[in-house]
N, C-alpha and C. Protein backbone atom coordinates (compact mmCIF):
# COMPACT_ATOMS: atom_id res chain seq x y z
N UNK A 1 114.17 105.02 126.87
CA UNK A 1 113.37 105.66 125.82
C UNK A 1 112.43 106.70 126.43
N UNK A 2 111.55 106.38 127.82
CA UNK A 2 111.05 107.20 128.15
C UNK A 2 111.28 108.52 128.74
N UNK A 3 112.76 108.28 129.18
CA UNK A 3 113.70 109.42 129.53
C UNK A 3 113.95 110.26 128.41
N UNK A 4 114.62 109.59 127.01
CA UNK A 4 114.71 110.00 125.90
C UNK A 4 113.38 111.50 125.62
N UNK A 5 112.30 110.98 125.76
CA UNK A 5 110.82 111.51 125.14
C UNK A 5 110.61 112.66 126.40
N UNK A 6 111.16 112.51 128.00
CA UNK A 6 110.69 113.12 128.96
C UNK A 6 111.60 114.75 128.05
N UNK A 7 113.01 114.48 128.08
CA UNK A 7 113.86 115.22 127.83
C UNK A 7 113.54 115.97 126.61
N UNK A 8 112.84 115.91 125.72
CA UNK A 8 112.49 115.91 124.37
C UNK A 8 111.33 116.80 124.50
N UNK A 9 110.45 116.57 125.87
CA UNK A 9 109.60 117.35 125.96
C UNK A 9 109.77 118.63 126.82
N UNK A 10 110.92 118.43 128.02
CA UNK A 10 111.73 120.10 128.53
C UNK A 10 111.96 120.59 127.47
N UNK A 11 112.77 120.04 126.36
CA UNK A 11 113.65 120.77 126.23
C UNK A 11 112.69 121.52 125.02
N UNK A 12 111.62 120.68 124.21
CA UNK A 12 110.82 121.66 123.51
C UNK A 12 109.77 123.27 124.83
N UNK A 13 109.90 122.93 125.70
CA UNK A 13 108.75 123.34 126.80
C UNK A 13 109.73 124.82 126.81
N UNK A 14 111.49 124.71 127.06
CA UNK A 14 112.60 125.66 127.10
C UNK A 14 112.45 126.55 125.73
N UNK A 15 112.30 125.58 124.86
CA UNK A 15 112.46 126.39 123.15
C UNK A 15 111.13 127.12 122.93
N UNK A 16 110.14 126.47 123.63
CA UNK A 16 108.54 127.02 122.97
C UNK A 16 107.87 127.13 123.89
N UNK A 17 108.05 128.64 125.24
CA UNK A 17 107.43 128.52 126.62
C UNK A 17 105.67 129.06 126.15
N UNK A 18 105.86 129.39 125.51
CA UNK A 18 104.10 129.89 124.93
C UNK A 18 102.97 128.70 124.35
N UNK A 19 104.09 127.64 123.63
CA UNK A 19 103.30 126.63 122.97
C UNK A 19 102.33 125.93 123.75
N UNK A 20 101.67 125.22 122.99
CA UNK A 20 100.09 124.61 123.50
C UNK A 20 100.74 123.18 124.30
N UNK A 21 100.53 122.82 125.12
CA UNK A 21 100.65 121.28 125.77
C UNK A 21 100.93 120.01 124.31
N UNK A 22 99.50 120.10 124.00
CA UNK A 22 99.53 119.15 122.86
C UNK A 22 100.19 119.29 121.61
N UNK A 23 100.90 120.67 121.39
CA UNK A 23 101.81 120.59 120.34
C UNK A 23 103.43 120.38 120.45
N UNK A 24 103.68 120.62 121.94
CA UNK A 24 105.22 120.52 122.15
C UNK A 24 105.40 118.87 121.64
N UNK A 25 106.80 118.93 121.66
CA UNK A 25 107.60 117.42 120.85
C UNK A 25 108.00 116.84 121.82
N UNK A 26 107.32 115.28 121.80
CA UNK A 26 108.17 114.41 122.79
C UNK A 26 109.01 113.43 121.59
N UNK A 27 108.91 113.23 121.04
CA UNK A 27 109.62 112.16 119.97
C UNK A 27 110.85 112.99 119.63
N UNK A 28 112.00 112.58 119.94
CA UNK A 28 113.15 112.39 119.68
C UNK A 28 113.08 113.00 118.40
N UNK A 29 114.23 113.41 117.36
CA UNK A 29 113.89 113.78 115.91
C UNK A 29 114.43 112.42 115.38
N UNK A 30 115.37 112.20 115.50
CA UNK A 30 115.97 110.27 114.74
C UNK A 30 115.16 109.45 114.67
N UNK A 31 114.08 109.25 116.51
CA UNK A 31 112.76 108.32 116.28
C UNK A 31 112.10 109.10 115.28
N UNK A 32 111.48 110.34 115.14
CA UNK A 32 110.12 110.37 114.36
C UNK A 32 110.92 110.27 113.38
N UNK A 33 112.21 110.20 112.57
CA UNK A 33 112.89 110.11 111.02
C UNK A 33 112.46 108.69 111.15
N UNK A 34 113.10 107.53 111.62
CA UNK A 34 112.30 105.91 112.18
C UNK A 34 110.80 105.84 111.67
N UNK A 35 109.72 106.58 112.32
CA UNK A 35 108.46 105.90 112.31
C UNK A 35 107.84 106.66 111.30
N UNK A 36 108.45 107.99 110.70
CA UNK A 36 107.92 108.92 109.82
C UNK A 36 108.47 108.55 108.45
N UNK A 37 109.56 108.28 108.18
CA UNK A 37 110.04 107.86 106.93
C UNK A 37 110.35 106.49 106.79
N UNK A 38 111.53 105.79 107.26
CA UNK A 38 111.92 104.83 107.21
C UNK A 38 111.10 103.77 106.95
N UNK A 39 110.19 103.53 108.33
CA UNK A 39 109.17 102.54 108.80
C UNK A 39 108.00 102.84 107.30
N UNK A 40 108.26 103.98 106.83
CA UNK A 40 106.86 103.91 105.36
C UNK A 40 107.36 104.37 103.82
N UNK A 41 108.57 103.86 103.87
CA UNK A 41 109.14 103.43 102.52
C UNK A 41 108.32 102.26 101.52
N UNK A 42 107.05 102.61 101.66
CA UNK A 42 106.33 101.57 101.08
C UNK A 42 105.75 101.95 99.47
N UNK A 43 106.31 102.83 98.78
CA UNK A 43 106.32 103.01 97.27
C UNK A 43 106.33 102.23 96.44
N UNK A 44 105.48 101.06 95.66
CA UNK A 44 105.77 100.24 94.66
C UNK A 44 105.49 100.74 93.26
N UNK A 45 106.20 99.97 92.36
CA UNK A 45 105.81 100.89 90.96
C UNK A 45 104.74 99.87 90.49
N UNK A 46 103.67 100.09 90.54
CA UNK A 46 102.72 98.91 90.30
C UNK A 46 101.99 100.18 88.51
N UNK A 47 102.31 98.75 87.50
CA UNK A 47 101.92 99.51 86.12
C UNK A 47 101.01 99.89 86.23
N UNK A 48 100.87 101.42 85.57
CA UNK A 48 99.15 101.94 85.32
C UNK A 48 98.43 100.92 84.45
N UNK A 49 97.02 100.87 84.90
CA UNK A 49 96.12 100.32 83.80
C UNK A 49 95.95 98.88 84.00
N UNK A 50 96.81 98.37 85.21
CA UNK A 50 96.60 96.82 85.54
C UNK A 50 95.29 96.77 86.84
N UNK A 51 94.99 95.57 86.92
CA UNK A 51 93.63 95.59 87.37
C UNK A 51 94.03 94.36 88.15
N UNK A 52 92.58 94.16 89.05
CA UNK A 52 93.23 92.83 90.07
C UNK A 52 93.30 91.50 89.42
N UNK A 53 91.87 91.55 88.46
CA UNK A 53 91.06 90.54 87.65
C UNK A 53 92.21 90.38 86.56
N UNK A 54 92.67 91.25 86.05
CA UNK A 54 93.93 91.37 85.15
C UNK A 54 95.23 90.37 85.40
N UNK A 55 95.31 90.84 87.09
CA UNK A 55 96.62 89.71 87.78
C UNK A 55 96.34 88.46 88.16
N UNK A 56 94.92 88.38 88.40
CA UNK A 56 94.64 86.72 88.67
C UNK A 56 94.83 86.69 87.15
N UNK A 57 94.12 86.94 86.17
CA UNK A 57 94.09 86.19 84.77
C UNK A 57 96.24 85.85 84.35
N UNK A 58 96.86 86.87 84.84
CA UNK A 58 97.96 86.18 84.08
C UNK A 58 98.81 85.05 85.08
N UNK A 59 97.98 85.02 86.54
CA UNK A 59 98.13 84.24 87.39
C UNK A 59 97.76 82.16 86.49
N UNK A 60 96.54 82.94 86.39
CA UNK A 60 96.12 81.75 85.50
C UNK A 60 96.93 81.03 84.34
N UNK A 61 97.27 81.90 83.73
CA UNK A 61 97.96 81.57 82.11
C UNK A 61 99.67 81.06 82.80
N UNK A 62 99.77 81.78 84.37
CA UNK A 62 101.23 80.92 84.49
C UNK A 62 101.24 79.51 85.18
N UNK A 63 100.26 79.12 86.22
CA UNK A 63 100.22 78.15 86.79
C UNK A 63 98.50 78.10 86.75
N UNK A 64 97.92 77.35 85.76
CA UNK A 64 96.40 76.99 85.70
C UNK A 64 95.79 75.95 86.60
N UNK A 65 97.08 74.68 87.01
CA UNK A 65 96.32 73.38 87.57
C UNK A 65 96.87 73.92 89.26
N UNK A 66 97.05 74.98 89.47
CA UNK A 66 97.85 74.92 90.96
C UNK A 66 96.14 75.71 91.60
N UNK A 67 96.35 74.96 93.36
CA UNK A 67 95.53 75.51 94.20
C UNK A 67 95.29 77.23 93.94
N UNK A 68 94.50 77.70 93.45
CA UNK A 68 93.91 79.17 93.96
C UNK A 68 92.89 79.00 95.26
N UNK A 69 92.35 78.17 95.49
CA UNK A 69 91.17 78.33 96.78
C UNK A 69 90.85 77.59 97.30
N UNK A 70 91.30 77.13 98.75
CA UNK A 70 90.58 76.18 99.12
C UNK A 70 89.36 76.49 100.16
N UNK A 71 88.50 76.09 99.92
CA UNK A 71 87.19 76.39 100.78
C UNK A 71 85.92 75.19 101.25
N UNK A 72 85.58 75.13 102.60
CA UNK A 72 84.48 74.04 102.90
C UNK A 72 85.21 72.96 102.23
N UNK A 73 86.48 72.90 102.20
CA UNK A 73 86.63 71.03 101.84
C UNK A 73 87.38 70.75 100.39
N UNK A 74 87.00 72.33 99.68
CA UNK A 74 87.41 71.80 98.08
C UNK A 74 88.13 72.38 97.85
N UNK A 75 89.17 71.89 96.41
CA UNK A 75 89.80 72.87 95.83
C UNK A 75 89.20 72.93 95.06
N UNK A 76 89.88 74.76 94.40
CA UNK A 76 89.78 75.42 93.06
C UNK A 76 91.11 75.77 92.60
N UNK A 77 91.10 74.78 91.66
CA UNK A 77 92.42 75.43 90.45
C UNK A 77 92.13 76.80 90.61
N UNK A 78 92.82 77.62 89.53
CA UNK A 78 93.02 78.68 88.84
C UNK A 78 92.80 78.71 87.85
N UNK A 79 92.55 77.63 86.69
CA UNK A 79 91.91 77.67 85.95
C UNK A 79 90.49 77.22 85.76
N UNK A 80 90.07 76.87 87.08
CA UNK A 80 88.88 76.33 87.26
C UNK A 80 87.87 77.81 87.95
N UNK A 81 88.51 77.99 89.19
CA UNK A 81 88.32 79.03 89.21
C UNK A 81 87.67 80.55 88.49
N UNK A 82 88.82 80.40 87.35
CA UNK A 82 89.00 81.54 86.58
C UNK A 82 87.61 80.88 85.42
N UNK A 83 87.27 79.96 84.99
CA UNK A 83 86.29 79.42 84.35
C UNK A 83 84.95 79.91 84.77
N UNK A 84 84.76 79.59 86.57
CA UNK A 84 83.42 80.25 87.05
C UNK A 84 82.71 81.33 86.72
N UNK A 85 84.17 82.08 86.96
CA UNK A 85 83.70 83.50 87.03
C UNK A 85 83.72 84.08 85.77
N UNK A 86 84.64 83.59 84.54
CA UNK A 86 83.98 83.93 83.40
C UNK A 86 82.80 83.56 82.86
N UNK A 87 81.93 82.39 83.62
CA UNK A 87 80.49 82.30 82.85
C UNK A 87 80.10 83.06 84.00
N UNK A 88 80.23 83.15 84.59
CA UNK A 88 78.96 84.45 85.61
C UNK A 88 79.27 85.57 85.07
N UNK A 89 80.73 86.72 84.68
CA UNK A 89 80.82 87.45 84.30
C UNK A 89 79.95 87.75 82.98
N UNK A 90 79.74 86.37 82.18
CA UNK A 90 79.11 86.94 80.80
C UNK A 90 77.59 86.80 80.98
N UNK A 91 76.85 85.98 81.89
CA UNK A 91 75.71 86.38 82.35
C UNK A 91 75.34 87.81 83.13
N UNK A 92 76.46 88.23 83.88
CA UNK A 92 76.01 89.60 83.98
C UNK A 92 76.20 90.62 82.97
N UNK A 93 77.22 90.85 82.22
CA UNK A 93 77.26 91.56 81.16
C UNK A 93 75.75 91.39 80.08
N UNK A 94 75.13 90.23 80.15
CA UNK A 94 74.11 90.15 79.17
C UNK A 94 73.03 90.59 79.94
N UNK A 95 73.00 91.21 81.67
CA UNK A 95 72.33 91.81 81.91
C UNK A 95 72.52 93.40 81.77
N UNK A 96 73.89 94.09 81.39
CA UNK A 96 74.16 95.26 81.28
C UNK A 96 74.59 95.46 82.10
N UNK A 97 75.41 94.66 82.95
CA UNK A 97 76.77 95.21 84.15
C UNK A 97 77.73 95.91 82.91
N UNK A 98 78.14 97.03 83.27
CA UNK A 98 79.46 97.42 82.63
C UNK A 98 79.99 98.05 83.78
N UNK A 99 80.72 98.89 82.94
CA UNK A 99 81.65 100.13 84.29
C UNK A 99 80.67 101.21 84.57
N UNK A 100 80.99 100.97 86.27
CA UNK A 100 80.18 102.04 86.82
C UNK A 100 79.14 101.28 87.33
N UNK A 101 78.70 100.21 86.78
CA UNK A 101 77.07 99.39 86.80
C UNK A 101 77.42 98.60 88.30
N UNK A 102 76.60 99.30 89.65
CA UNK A 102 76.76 98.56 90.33
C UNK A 102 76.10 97.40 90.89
N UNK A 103 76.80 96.29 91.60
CA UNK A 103 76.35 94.77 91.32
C UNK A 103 76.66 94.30 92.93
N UNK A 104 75.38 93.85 93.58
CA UNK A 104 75.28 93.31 94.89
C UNK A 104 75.55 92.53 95.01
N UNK A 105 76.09 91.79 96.02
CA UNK A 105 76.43 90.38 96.44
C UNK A 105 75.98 89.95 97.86
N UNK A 106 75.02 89.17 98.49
CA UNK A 106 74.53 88.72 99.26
C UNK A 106 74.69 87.32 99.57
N UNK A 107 75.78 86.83 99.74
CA UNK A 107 76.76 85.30 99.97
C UNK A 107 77.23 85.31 101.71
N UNK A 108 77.00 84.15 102.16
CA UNK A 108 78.21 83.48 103.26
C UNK A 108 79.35 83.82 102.49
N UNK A 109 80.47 83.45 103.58
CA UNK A 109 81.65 83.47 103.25
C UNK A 109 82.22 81.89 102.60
N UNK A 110 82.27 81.89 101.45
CA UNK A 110 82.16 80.80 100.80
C UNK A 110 83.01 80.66 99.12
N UNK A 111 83.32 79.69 98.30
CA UNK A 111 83.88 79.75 96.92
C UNK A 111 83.38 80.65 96.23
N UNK A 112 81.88 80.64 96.45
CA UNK A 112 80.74 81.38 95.65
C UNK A 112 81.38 82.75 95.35
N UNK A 113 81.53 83.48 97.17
CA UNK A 113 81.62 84.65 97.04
C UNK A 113 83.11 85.03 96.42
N UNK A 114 84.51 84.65 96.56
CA UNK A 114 85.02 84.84 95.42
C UNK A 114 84.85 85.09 94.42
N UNK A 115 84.30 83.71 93.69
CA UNK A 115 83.86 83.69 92.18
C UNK A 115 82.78 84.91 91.90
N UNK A 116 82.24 85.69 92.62
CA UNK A 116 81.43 86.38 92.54
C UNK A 116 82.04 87.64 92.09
N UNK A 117 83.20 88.13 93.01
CA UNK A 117 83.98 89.12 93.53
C UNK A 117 84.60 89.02 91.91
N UNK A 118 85.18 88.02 91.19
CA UNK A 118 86.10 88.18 90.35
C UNK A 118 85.20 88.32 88.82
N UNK A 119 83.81 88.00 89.14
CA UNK A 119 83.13 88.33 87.75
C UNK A 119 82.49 89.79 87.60
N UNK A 120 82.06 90.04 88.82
CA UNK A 120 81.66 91.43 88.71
C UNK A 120 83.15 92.49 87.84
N UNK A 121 84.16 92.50 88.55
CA UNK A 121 85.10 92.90 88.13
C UNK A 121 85.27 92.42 86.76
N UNK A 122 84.97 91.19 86.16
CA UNK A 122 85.48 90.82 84.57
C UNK A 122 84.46 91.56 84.02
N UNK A 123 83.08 91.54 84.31
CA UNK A 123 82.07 92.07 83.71
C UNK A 123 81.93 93.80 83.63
N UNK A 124 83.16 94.20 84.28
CA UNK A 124 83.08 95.40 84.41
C UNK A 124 82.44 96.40 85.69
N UNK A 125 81.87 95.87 86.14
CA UNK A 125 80.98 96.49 87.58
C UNK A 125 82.00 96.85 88.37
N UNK A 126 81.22 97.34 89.59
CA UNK A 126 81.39 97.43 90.82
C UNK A 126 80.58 96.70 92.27
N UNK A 127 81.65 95.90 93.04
CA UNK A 127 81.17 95.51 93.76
C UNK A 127 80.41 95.89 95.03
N UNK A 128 79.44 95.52 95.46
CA UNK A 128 78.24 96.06 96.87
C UNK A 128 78.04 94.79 97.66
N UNK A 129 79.13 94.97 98.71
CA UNK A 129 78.70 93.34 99.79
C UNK A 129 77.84 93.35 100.33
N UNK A 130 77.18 92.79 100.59
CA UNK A 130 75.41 93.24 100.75
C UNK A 130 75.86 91.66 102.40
N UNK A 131 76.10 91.75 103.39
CA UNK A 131 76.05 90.76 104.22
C UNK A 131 74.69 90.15 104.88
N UNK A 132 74.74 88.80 104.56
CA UNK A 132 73.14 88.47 105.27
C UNK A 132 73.46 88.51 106.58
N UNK A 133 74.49 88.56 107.42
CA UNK A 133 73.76 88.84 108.68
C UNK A 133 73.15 89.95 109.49
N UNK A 134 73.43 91.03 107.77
CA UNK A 134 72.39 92.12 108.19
C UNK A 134 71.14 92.19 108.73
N UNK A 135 70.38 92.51 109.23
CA UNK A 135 68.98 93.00 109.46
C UNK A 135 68.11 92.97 108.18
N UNK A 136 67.11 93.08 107.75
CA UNK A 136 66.42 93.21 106.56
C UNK A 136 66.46 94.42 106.41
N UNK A 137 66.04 95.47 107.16
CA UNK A 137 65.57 96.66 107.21
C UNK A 137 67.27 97.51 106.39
N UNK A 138 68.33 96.90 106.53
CA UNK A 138 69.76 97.57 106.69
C UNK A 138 69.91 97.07 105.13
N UNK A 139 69.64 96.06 104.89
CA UNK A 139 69.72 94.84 103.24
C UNK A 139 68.93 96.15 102.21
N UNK A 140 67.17 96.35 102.72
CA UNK A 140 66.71 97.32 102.24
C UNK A 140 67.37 98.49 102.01
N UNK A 141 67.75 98.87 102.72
CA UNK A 141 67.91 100.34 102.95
C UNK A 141 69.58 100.45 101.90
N UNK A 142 70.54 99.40 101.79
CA UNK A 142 71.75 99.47 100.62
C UNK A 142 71.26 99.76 99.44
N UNK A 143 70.42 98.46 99.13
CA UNK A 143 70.05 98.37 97.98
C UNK A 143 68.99 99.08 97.57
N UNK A 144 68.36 100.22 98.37
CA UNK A 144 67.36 101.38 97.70
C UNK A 144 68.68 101.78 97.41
N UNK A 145 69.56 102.30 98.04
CA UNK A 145 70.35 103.34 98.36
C UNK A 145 71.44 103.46 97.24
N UNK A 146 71.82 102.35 96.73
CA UNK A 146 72.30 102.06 95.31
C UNK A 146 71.90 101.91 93.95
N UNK A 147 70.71 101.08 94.36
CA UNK A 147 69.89 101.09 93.76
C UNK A 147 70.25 100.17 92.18
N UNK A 148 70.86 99.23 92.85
CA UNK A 148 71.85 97.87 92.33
C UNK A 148 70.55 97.29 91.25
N UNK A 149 71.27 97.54 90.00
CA UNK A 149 70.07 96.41 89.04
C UNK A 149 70.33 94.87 89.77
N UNK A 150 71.19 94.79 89.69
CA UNK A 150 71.46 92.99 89.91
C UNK A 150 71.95 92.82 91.12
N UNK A 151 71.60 91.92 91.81
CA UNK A 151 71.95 91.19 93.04
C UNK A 151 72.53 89.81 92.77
N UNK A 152 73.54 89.21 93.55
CA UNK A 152 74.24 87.97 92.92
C UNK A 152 74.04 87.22 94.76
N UNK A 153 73.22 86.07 94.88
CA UNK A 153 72.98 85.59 95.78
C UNK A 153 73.19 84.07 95.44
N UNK A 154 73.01 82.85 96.88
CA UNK A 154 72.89 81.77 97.32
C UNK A 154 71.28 81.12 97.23
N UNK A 155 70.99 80.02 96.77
CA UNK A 155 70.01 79.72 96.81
C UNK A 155 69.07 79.85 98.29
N UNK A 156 70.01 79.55 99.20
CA UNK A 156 69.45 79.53 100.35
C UNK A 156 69.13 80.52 101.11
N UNK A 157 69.64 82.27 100.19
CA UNK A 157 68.94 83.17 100.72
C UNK A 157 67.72 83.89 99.64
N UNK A 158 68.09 83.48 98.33
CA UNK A 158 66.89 83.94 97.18
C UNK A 158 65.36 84.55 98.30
N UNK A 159 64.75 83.39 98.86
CA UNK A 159 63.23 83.59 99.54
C UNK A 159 63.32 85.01 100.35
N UNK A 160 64.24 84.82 101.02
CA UNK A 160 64.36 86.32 101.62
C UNK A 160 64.81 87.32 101.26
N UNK A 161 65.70 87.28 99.96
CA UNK A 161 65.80 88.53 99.45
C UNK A 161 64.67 89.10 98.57
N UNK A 162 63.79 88.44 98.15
CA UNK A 162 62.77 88.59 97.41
C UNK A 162 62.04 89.37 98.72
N UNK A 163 61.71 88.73 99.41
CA UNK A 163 60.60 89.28 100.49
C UNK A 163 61.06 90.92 100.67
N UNK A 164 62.29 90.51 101.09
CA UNK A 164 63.02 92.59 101.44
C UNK A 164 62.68 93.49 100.40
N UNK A 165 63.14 92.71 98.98
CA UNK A 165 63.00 93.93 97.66
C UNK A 165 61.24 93.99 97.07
N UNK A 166 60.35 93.67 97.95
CA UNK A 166 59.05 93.57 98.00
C UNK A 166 58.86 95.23 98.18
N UNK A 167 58.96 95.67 98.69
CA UNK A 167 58.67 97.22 98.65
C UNK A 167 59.20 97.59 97.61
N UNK A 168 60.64 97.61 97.19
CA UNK A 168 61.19 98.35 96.69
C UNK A 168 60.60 99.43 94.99
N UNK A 169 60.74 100.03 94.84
CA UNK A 169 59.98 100.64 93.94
C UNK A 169 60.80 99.81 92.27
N UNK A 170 61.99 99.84 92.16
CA UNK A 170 63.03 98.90 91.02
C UNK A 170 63.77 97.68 91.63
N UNK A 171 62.95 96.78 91.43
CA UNK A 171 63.24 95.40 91.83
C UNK A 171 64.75 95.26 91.28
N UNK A 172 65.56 94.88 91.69
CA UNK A 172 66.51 94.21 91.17
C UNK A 172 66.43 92.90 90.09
N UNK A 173 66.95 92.34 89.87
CA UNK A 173 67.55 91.34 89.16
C UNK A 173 68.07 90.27 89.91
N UNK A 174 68.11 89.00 90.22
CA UNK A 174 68.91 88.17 90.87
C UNK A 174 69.43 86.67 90.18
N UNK A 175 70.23 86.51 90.69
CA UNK A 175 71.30 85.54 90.03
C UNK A 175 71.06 84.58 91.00
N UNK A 176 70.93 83.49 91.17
CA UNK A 176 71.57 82.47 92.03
C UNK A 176 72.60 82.03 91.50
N UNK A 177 74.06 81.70 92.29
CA UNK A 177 74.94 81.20 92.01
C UNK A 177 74.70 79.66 92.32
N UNK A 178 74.96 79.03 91.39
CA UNK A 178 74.84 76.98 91.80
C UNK A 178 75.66 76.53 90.41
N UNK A 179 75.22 75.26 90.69
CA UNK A 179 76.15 74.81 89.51
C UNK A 179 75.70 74.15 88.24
N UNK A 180 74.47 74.52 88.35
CA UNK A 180 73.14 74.63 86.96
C UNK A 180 74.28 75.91 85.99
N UNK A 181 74.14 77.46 86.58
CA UNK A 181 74.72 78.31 85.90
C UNK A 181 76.22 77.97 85.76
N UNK A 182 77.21 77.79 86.21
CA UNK A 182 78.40 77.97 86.04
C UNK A 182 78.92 76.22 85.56
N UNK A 183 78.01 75.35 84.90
CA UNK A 183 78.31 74.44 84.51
C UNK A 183 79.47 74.28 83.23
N UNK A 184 78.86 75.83 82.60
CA UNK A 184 79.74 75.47 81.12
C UNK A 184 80.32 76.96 80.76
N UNK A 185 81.52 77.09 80.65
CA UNK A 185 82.27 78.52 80.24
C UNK A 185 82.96 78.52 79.49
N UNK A 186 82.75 78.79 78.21
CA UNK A 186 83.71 78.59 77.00
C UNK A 186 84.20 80.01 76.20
N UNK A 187 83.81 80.98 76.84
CA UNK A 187 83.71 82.38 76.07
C UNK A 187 84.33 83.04 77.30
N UNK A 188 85.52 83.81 77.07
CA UNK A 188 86.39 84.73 78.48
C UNK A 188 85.13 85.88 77.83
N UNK A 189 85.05 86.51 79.34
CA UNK A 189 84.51 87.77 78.90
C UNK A 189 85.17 89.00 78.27
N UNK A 190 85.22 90.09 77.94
CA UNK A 190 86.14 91.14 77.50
C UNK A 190 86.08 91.77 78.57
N UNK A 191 86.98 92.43 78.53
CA UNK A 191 87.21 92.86 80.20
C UNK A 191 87.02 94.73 79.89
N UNK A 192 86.09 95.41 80.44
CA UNK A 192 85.71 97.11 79.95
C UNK A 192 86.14 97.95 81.06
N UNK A 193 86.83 97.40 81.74
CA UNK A 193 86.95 98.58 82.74
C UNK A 193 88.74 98.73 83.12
N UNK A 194 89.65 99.92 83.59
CA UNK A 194 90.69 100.36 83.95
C UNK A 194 90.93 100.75 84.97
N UNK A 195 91.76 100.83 85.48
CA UNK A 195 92.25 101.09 86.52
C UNK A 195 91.64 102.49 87.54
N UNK A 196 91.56 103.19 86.27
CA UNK A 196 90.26 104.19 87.27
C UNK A 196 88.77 104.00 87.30
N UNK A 197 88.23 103.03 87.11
CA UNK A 197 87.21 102.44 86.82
C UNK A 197 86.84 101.85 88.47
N UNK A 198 84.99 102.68 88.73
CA UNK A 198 84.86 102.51 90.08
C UNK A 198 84.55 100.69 90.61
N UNK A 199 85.73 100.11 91.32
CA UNK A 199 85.92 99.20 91.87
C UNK A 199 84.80 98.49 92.56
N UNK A 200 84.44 99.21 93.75
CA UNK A 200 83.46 98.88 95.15
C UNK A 200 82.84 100.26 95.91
N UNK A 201 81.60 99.49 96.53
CA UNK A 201 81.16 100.69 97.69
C UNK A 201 80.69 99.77 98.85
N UNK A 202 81.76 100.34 99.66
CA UNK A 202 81.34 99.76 100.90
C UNK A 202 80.27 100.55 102.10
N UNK A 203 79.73 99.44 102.45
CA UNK A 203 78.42 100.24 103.51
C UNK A 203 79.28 100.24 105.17
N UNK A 204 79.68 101.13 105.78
CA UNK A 204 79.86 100.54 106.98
C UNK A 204 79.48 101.25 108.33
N UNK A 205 79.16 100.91 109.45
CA UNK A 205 79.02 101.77 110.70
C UNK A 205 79.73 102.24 110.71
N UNK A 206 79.43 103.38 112.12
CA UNK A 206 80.74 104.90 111.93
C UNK A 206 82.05 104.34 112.59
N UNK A 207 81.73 102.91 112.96
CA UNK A 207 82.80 102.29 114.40
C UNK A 207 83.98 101.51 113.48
N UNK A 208 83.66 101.30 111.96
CA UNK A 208 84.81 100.35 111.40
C UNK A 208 85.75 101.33 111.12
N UNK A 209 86.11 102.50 111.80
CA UNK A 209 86.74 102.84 110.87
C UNK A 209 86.82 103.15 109.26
């Protein structure tokens, strides 16, 4: 192969004696047809106007009592699951999450944060992972920067998110997720948002890629 690529690169060096170093061709033309086409035949016809929250829900309606999550020890049906996050979804909507309305989340990696992930989306929002093993100063600086009515947190970080949004000039809103709120869900939320409807904003250093 490496002979293949040496040869590939005379023989462009013969065809193109003026060209730049870094533009002559070492790839074979059959390999780059391989890694250029072949290898990214990845086209699906996925319907306009379907949503993720959309595919768990008909996930639900086909298999309700089957594992969706297991986490720290427990399961979650899919219809149990899908229960959570419709009473959190309609508590945020009765705060005025719709589309566009963006909605923080400050969770471990945990059931919570799922169920979190899938109500913002029923409620229409957009999600903001807000990670506690941020810094305070970095927590601050999202949530000026968004400027998120609602924050959806863990009891066990509430004290400190309060302390951070202590400056802030528009306090947020905060939710604790426990199982006081998501005890009882009898109302699906209506679901307001489409497929072009803004999803998430992610915060990240210049190093993630």
């Amino acid at each position: 192969r490496m002979i293949d690529h040496f040869e590939t690169l005379l023989g462009g060096i013969v065809a193109n004696p003026d060209m730049a170093c870094g533009e002559l061709p070492i790839i074979p033309e059959p390999e780059r047809q391989t890694l250029l086409v072949e290898w990214n035949k990845t086209d699906f016809d996925y319907p306009p106007g379907n949503t993720m929250h959309g595919k768990f829900e008909q996930q639900v309606a086909l298999q309700p009592d089957a594992i969706a999550l297991l986490a720290d020890g427990e399961n979650y049906s899919y219809r149990e699951l899908n229960r959570r996050a419709n009473k959190l979804a309609t508590k945020l909507q009765q705060l005025g999450v719709g589309p566009e309305v963006l909605v923080a989340m400050c969770s471990e990696r945990c059931a919570e944060l799922i169920i979190g992930l899938f109500a913002i989306q029923k409620a229409g929002g957009a999600y903001v992972p807000v990670s506690p093993q941020y810094p305070d100063e970095r927590i601050r600086f999202i949530l000026t920067d968004t400027d998120a009515p609602v924050v959806i947190s863990d009891a066990g970080l509430l004290s400190r998110l309060n302390t951070v949004v202590k400056r802030l000039d528009n306090k947020p809103e905060f939710i604790c997720i426990d199982d006081s709120l998501l005890a009882t869900a009898k109302v699906k939320p209506p679901s307001k948002i489409s497929a072009s409807s803004l999803a998430y904003i992610l915060y990240t250093s210049g190093t993630t890629g």
